[in-house]
Protein backbone atom coordinates (compact mmCIF):
# COMPACT_ATOMS: atom_id res chain seq x y z
CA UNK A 1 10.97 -20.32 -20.64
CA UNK A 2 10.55 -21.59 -24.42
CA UNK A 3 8.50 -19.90 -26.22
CA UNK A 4 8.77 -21.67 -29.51
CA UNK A 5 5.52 -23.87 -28.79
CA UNK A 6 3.69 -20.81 -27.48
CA UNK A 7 -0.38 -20.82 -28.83
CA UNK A 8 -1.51 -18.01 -31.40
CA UNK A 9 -2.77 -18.64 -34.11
CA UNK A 10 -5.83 -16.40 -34.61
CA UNK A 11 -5.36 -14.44 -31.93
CA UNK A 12 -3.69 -10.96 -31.96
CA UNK A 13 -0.74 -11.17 -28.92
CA UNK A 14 0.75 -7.89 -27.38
CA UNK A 15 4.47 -9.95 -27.16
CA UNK A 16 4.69 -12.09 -30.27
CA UNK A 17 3.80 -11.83 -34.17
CA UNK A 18 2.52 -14.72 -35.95
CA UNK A 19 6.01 -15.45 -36.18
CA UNK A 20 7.06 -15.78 -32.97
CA UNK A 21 9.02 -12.97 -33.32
CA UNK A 22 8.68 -9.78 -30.40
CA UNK A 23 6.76 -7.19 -31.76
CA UNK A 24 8.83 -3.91 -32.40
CA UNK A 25 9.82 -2.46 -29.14
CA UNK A 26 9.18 -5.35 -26.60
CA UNK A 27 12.61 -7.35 -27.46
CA UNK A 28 14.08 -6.84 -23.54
CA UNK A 29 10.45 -8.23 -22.43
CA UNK A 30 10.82 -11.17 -24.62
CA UNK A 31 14.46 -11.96 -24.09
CA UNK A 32 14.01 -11.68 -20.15
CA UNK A 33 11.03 -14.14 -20.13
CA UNK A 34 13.05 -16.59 -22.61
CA UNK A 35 15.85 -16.28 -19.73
CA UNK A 36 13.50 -17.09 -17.11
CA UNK A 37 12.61 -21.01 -16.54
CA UNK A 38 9.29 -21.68 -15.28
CA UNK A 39 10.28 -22.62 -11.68
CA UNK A 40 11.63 -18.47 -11.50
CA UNK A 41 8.74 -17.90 -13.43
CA UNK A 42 6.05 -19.67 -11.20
CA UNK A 43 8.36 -17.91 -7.83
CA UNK A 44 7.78 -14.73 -9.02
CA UNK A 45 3.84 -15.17 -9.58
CA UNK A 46 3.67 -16.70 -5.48
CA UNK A 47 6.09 -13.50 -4.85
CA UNK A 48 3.38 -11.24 -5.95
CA UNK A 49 0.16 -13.67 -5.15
CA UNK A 50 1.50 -13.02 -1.26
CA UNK A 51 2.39 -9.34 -2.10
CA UNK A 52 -1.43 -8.84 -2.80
CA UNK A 53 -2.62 -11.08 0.20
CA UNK A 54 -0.42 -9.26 2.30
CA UNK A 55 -1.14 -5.59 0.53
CA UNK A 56 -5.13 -6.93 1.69
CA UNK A 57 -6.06 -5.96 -2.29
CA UNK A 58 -9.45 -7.75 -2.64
CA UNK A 59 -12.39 -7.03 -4.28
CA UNK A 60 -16.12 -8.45 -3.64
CA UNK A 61 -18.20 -10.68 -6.23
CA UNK A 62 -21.57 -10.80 -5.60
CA UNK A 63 -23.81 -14.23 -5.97
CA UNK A 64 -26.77 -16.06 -4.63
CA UNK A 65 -24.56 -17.54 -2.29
CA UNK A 66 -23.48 -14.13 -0.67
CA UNK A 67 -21.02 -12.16 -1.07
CA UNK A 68 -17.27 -13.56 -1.42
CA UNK A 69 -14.24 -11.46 -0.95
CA UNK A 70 -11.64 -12.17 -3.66
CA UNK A 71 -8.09 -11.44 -4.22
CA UNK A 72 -7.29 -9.22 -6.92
CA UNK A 73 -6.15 -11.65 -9.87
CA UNK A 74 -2.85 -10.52 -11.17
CA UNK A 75 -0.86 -11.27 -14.50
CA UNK A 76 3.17 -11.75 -13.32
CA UNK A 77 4.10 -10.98 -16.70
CA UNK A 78 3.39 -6.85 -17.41
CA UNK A 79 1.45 -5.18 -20.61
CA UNK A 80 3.35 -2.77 -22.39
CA UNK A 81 1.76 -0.26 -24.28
CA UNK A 82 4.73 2.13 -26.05
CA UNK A 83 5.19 5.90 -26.00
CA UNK A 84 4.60 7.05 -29.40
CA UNK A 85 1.21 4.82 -29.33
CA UNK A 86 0.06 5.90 -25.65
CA UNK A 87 0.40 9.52 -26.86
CA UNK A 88 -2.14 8.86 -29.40
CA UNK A 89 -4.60 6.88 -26.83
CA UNK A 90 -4.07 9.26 -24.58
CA UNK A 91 -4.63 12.56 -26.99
CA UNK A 92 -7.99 10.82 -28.71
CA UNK A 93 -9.11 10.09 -25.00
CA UNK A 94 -9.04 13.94 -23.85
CA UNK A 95 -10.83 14.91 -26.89
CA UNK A 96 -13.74 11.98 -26.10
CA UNK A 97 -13.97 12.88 -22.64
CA UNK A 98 -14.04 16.66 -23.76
CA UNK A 99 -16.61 15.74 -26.45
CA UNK A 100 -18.68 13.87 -23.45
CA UNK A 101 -18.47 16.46 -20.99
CA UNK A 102 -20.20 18.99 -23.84
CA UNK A 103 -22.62 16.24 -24.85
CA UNK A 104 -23.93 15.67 -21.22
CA UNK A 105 -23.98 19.67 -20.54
CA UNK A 106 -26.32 20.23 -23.93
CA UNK A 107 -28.95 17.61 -23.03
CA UNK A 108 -29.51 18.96 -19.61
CA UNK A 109 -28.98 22.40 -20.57
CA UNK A 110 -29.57 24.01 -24.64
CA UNK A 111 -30.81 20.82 -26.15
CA UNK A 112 -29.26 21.75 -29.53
CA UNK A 113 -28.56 18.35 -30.34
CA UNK A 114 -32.07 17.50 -30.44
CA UNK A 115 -32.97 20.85 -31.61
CA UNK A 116 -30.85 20.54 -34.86
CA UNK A 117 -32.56 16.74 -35.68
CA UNK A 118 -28.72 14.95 -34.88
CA UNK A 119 -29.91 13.29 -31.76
CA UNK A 120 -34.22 11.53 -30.86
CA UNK A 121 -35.49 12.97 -28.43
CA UNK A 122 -36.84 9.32 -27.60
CA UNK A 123 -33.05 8.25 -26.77
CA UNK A 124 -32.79 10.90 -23.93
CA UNK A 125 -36.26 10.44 -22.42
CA UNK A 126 -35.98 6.74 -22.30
CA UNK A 127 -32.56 6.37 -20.94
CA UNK A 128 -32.23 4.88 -18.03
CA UNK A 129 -29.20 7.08 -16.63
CA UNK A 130 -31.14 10.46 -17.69
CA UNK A 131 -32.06 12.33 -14.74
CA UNK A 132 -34.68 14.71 -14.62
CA UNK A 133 -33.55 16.36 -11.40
CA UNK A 134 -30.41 17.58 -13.27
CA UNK A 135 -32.06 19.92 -15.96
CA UNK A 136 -30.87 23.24 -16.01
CA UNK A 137 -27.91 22.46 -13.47
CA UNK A 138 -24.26 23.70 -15.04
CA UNK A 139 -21.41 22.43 -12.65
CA UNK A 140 -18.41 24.08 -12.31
CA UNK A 141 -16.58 25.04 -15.31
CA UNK A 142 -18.93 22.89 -17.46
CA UNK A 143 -17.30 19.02 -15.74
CA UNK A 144 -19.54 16.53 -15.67
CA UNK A 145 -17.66 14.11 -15.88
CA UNK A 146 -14.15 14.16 -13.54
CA UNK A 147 -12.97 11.02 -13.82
CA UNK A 148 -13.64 8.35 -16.43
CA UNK A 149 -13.05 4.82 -16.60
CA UNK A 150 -12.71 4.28 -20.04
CA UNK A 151 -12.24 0.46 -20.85
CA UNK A 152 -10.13 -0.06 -24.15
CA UNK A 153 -9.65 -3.11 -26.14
CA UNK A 154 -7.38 -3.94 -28.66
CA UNK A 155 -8.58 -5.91 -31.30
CA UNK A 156 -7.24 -8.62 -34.00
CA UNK A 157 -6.65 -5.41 -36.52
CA UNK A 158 -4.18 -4.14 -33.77
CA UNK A 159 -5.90 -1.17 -33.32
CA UNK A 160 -7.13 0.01 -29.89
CA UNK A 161 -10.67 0.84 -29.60
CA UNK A 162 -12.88 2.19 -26.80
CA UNK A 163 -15.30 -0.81 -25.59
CA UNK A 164 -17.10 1.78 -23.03
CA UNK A 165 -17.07 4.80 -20.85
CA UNK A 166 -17.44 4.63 -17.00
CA UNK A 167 -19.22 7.81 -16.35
CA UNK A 168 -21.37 7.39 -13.11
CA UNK A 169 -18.70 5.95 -10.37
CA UNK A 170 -15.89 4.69 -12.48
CA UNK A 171 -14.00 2.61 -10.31
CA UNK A 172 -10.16 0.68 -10.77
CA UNK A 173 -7.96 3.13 -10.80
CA UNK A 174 -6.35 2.02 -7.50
CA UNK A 175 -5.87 -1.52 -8.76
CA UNK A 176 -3.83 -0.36 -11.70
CA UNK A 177 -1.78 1.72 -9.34
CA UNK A 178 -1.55 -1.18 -7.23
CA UNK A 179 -0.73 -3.39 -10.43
CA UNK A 180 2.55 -0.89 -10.77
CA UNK A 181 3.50 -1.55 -7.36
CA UNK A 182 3.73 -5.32 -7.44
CA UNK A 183 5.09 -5.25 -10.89
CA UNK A 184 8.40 -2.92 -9.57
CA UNK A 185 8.06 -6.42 -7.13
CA UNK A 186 8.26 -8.71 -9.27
CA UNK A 187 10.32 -7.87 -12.56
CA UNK A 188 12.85 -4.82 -11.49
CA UNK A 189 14.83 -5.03 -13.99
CA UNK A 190 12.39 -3.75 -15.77
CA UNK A 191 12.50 -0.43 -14.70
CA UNK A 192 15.94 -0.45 -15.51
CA UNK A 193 15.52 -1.26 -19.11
CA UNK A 194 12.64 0.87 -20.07
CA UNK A 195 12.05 4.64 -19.69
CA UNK A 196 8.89 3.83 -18.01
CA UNK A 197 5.83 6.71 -16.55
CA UNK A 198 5.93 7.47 -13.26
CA UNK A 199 2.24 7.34 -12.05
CA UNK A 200 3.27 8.40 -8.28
CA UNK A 201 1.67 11.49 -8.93
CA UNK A 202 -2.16 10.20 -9.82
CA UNK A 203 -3.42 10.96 -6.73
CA UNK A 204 -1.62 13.90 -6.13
CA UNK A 205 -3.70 15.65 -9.49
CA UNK A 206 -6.82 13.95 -8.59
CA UNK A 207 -6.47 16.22 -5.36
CA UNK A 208 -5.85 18.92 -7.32
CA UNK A 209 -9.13 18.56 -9.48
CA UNK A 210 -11.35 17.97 -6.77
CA UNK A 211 -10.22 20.83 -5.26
CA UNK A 212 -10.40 22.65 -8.09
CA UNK A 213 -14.11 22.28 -8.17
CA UNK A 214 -14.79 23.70 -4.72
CA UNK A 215 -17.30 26.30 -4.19
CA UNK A 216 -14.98 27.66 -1.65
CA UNK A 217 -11.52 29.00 -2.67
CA UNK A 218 -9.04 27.78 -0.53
CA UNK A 219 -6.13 25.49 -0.71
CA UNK A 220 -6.94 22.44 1.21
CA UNK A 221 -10.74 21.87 0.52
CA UNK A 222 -12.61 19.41 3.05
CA UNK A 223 -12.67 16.39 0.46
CA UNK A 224 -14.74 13.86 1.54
CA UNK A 225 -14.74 10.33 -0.38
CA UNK A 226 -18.63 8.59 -0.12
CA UNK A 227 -18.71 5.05 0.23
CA UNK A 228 -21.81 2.48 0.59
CA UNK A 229 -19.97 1.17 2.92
CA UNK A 230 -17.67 -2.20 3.74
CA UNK A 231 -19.69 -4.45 1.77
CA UNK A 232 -19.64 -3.39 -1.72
CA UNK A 233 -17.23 -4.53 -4.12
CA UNK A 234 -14.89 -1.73 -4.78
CA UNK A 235 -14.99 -0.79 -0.70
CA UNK A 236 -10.86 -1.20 -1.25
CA UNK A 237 -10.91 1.25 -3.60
CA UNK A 238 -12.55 3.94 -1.42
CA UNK A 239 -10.51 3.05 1.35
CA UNK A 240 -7.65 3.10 -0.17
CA UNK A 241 -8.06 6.31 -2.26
CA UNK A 242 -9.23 7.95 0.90
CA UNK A 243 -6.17 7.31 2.51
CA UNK A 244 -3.94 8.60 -0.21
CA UNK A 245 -6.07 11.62 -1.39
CA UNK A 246 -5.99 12.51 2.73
CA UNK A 247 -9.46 12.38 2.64
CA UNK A 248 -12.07 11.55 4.92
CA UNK A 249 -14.42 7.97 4.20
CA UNK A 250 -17.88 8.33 4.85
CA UNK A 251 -20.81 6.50 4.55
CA UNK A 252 -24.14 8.70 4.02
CA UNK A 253 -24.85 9.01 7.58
CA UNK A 254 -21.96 10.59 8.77
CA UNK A 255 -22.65 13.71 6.16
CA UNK A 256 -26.35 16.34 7.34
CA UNK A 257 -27.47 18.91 5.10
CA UNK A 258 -28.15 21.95 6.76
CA UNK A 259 -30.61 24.41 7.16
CA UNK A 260 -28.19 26.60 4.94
CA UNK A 261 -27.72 23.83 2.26
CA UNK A 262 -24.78 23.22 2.95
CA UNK A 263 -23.23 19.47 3.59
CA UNK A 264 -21.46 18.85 7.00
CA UNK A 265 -19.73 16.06 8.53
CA UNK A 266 -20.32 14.63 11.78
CA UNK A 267 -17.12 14.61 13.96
CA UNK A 268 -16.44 14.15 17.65
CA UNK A 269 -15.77 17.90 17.37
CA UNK A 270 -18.76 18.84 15.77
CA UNK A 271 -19.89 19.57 12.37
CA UNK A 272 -17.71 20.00 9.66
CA UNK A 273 -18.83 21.62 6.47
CA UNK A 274 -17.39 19.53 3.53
CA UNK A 275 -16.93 21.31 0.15
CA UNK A 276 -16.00 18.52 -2.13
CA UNK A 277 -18.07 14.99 -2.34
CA UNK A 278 -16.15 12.44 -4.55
CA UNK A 279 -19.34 10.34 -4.45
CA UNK A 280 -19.02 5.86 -4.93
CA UNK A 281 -22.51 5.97 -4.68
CA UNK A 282 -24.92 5.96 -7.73
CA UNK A 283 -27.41 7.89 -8.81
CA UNK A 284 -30.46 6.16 -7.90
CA UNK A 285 -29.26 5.81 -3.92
CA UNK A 286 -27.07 9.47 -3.81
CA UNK A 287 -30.02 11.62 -2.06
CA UNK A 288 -33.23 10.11 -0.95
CA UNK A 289 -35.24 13.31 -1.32
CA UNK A 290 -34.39 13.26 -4.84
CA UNK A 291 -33.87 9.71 -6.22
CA UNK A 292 -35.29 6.18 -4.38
CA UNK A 293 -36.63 7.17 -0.84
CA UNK A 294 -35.96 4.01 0.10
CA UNK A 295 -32.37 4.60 -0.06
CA UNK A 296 -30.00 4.51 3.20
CA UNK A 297 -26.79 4.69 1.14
CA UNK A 298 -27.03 8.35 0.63
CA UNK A 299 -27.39 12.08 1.56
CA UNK A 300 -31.21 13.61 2.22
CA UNK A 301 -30.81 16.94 0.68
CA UNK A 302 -27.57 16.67 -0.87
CA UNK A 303 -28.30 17.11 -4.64
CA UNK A 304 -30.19 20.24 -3.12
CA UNK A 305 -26.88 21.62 -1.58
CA UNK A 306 -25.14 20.81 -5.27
CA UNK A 307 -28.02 22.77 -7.15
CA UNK A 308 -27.32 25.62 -4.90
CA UNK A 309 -23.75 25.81 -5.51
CA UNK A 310 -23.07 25.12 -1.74
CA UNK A 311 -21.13 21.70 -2.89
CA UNK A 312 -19.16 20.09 -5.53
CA UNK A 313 -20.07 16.30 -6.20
CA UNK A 314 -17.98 13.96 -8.77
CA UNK A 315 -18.41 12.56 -10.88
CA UNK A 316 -21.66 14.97 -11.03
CA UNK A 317 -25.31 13.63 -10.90
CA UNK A 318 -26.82 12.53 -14.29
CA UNK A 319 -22.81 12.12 -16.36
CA UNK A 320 -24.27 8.68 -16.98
CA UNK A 321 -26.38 9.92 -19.59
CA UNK A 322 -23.05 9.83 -21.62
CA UNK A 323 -22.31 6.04 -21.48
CA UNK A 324 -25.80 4.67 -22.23
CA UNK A 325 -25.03 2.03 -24.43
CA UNK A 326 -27.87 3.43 -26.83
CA UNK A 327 -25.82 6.81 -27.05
CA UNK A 328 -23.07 4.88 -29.13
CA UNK A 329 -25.23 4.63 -31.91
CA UNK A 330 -25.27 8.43 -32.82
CA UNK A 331 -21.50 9.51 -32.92
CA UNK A 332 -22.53 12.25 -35.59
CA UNK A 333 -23.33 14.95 -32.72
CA UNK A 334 -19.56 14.10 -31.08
CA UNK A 335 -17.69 13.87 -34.48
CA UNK A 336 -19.53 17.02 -36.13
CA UNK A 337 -21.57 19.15 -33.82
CA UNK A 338 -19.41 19.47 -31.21
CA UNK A 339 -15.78 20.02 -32.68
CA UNK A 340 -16.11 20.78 -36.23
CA UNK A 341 -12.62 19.12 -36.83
CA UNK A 342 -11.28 15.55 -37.31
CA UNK A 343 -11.80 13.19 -34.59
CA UNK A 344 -9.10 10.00 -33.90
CA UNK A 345 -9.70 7.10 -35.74
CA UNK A 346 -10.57 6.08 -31.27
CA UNK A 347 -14.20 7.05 -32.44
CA UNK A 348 -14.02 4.44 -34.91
CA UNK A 349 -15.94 1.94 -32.69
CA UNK A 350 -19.25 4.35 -32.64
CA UNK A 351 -20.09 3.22 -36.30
C-alpha cells in the first residue's frame, strides 16, 4: 500500500511524522504495510473480522431500541507502543494506582486529607461513588483497588496522559488479550521481527492476586466471578475470564449468606463456601441490604460477610471514590501528601 498520499496534517500519528517518515522504531511496521497492496490488506481485515465472529467476541450497546449485540470492532493494522516508553507508562501507572489505593483507604478510614485542609470535605460527601457503608472498613493489605482500567491517551504533544481511572468494575481486559490473539492471526511476521511481551500469563497473576486476598490461606481459593447476568454488555468478558481464571460464573442468586456470614454457592452438591468474589456488579446493585433494595443483581448480606472478614470482594466496595471526575481537580494530596517525592510527568493531566 502507498502511503505517500496518507492524511495528517494536524493530527499526531503513532506510524508516520509529518514527514511521512516512520517514527523511530516502527520502520519493519511501515515497510511491511508499504509491501502489502490493499487487496492483502483488505484479506487480512475479513481474516480477522471471521476470526472474531467465529471466536463469538461481542459486546452489547444499549439503546431505546433494545439491546444489540455487536462484534468487537478491530483495527488489522497493530499499535505499537516501545519498550523504553512502556517502562515509563507502566512505572508512573504503579505509583498512581499505589497513590489511589492510599487515597481511597484515608477517606474511609484517618481522613487526614481533609484534616490537613488539602482535600473539601464537600467533594467527599457529595460524590456520587462515596459510600457510607464502607467507613471504617480496611481490606486486606490496604487494596482497594485490584484491578484498574486506566484509559490513556496520547495527545498532539506526543506525550501519553491518563484520560481516567476505572475503579468500580473496570472491564476490557479480555478484549485486549483477545486483540493479541487475532493480531498473531493476522500479521505473524510480526512476532518474528519484534521482541514482543508475552501477555499469556495475565490471567495466570490475576489468579494469583485474588487469591492472595483470601481470608482463608490455602492454595486454590473458591474464586467466584459475579456477573449481572447474559444481558449486560461486558457478559463476554465474565464468561470468558471465568473460564480462564477456572472460576465459577454466577449471577447473585446462585451465592446465600449464611447464618455465619459467610458467602456460599449453590451447587447440585450443596453449598459451597466461596472465599474470593471478583464482583461485575456495581455498587449500587452489589447487596440489597446495603445499597438499592430493589436490586436482584446482587448478594443480600454480602457486604456484611466482607465487613466481617469472612470474604474478599474486588475490586472492593466504595474504590470508586477514586475516579470521581471531581477528584481530578485536587492532585496536591496524590503528588505531596501521599509520597513526598516526585511524581511522573503521567500526573500531568490533574492540573
Amino acid at each position: 500500500m502507498n502511503l505517500d498520499q496518507y492524511p495528517i496534517e494536524g493530527l499526531y500519528d503513532e506510524l508516520l511524522t509529518p514527514r511521512l517518515q516512520a517514527r523511530p522504531g516502527f520502520g519493519r511496521l511501515v515497510a511491511t504495510l508499504e509491501g502489502l497492496g490493499y487487496k492483502e490488506l483488505a484479506a487480512r481485515r475479513r481474516d480477522a473480522e471471521q476470526a472474531i465472529s467465529t471466536m463469538g467476541i461481542t459486546f452489547t450497546v444499549y439503546s431505546e431500541a433494545g439491546n444489540i449485540d455487536r462484534e468487537w470492532p478491530y483495527d488489522v493494522i497493530p499499535r505499537i507502543i516501545l519498550n523504553n516508553e512502556w517502562k515509563r507508562i507502566e512505572k508512573g501507572l504503579i505509583q498512581r494506582l499505589t497513590a489511589l489505593n492510599l487515597f481511597i483507604s484515608d477517606v474511609y478510614n484517618d481522613r487526614k486529607i481533609i484534616r490537613d485542609g488539602i482535600f473539601p470535605e464537600y467533594i467527599l460527601s457529595t460524590s456520587k461513588n462515596f459510600r457510607r457503608e464502607c467507613i471504617g472498613m480496611k481490606p486486606p493489605m490496604g487494596v482497594w483497588a485490584h484491578i484498574c482500567g486506566t484509559d490513556l491517551v496520547r495527545d498532539n504533544d506526543s506525550v501519553m496522559y491518563v484520560l481516567e481511572d476505572n475503579l468500580r468494575v473496570p472491564s476490557g481486559v479480555s478484549y485486549m488479550l483477545e486483540n493479541r490473539r487475532l493480531t498473531k492471526l493476522t500479521f505473524p511476521e510480526l512476532f518474528e521481527d519484534y521482541s514482543i511481551r508475552n501477555m499469556d500469563g495475565y490471567t495466570v497473576q490475576l489468579f494469583d492476586m485474588l487469591s492472595s486476598i483470601s481470608p482463608r490461606p490455602q492454595d486454590y481459593p473458591e474464586v467466584v466471578v459475579l456477573t449481572p447476568g447474559i444481558y449486560n454488555s461486558a457478559y463476554f468478558e465474565h464468561s470468558f475470564l471465568a473460564h480462564q481464571l477456572g472460576a465459577e460464573l454466577v449471577e447473585g442468586s446462585d451465592l446465600v449468606v449464611g447464618d455465619d456470614d459467610c458467602v456460599y454457592m449453590k451447587t447440585i452438591d450443596g453449598l459451597v463456601r466461596v472465599d474470593v468474589v471478583y464482583r461485575r456488579v456495581d455498587d449500587l446493585f452489589l447487596d440489597p441490604e446495603a445499597f438499592r433494595k430493589d436490586s436482584l443483581l446482587g448478594v443480600p448480606g454480602i457486604m456484611r460477610a466482607w465487613k466481617k472478614g469472612k470474604v474478599a470482594i474486588a475490586n472492593a466496595p466504595g474504590a470508586g471514590v477514586a475516579d470521581d471526575k471531581l477528584v481530578y481537580t485536587y492532585p496536591a494530596y496524590l503528588t505531596t501528601v501521599i509520597f513526598r517525592r516526585n511524581i511522573l510527568h503521567l500526573y500531568r493531566f490533574l492540573y
